[in-house]
Protein backbone atom coordinates (compact mmCIF):
# COMPACT_ATOMS: atom_id res chain seq x y z
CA UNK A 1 85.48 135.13 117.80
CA UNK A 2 88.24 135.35 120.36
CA UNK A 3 89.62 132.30 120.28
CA UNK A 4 93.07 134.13 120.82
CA UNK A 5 91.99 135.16 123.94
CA UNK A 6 91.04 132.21 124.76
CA UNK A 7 94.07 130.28 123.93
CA UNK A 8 95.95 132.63 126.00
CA UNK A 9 94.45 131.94 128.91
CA UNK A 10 94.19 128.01 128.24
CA UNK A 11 98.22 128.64 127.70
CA UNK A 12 98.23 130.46 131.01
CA UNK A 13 95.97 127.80 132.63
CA UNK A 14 97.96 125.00 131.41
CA UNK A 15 101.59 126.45 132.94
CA UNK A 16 100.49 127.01 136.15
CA UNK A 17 98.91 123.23 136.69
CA UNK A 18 102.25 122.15 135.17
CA UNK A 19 104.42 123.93 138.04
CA UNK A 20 101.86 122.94 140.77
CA UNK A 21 101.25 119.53 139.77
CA UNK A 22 103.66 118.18 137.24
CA UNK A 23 102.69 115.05 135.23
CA UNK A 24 99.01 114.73 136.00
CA UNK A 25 95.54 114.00 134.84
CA UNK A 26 94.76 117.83 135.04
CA UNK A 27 98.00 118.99 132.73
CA UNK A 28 96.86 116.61 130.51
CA UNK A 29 93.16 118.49 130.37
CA UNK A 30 94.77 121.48 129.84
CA UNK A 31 96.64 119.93 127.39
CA UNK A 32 93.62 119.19 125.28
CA UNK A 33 92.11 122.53 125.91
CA UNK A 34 95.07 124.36 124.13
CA UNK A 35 94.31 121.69 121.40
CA UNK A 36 90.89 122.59 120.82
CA UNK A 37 91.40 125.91 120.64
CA UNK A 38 94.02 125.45 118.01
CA UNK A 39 91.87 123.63 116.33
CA UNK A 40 88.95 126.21 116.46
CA UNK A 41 91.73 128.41 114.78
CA UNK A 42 92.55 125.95 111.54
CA UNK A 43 95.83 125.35 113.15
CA UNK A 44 95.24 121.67 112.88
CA UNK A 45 99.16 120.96 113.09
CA UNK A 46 99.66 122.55 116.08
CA UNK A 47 96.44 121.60 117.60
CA UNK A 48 97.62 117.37 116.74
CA UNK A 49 100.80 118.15 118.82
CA UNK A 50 99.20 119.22 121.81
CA UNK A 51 96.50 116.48 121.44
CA UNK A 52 99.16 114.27 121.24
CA UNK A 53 100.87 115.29 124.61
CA UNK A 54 98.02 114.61 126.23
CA UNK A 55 97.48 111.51 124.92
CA UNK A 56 101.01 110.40 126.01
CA UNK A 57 100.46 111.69 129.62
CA UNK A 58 97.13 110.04 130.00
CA UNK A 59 98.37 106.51 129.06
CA UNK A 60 101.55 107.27 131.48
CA UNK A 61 99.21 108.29 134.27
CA UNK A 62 96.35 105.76 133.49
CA UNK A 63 98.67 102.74 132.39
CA UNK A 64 96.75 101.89 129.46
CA UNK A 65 93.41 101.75 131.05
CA UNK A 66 90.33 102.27 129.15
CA UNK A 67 88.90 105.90 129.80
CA UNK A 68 87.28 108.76 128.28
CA UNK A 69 89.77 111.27 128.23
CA UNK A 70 91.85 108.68 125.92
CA UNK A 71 88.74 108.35 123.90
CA UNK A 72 88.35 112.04 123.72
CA UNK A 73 91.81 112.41 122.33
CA UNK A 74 91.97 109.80 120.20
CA UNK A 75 88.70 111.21 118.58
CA UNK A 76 90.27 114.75 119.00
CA UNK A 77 93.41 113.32 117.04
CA UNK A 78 91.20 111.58 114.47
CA UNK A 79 89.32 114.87 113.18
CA UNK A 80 91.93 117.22 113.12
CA UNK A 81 93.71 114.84 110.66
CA UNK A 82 90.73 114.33 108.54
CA UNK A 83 90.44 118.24 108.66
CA UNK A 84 94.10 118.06 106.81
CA UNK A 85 93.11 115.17 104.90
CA UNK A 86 95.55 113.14 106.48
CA UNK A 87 93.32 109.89 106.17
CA UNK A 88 95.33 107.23 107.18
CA UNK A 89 96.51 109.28 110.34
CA UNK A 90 92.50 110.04 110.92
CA UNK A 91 91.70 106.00 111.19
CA UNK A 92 94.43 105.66 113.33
């Protein structure tokens, strides 16, 4: 598959909505889209980082607020520790 294409681009995609809009909802998307294509690749470690960014940025922009991006995340979070066996981290 070309998932290293694809990252590439979601790298690309992600720096330019970081210079044109800074701390925002869509960074934050992006954010999660580098993540999941990580992931896709086995690289579970750097996949958690860049899920956890975006976790940060959405409670910063959302102020704790229930929403589904969190949720998304949070689940996002949850499987790629369970996919390193990292149980306790998976539950949170």
């Amino acid at each position: 598959k070309h998932y290293d294409l694809a990252l590439q681009y979601y790298r690309q995609s992600f720096e330019m909505k970081r210079s044109l809009f800074g701390t925002h909802l869509i960074v934050a998307h992006a954010l999660n889209s580098i993540g999941l294509a990580l992931t896709q690749m086995g690289d579970h470690l750097a996949a958690i980082e860049h899920y956890r960014q975006a976790l940060e940025m959405r409670h910063a922009l959302l102020k704790a607020k229930p929403d589904r991006d969190v949720a998304h995340s949070l689940s996002n979070l949850g499987n790629s520790y369970k996919e390193l066996r990292d149980y306790g981290n998976a539950l949170g």
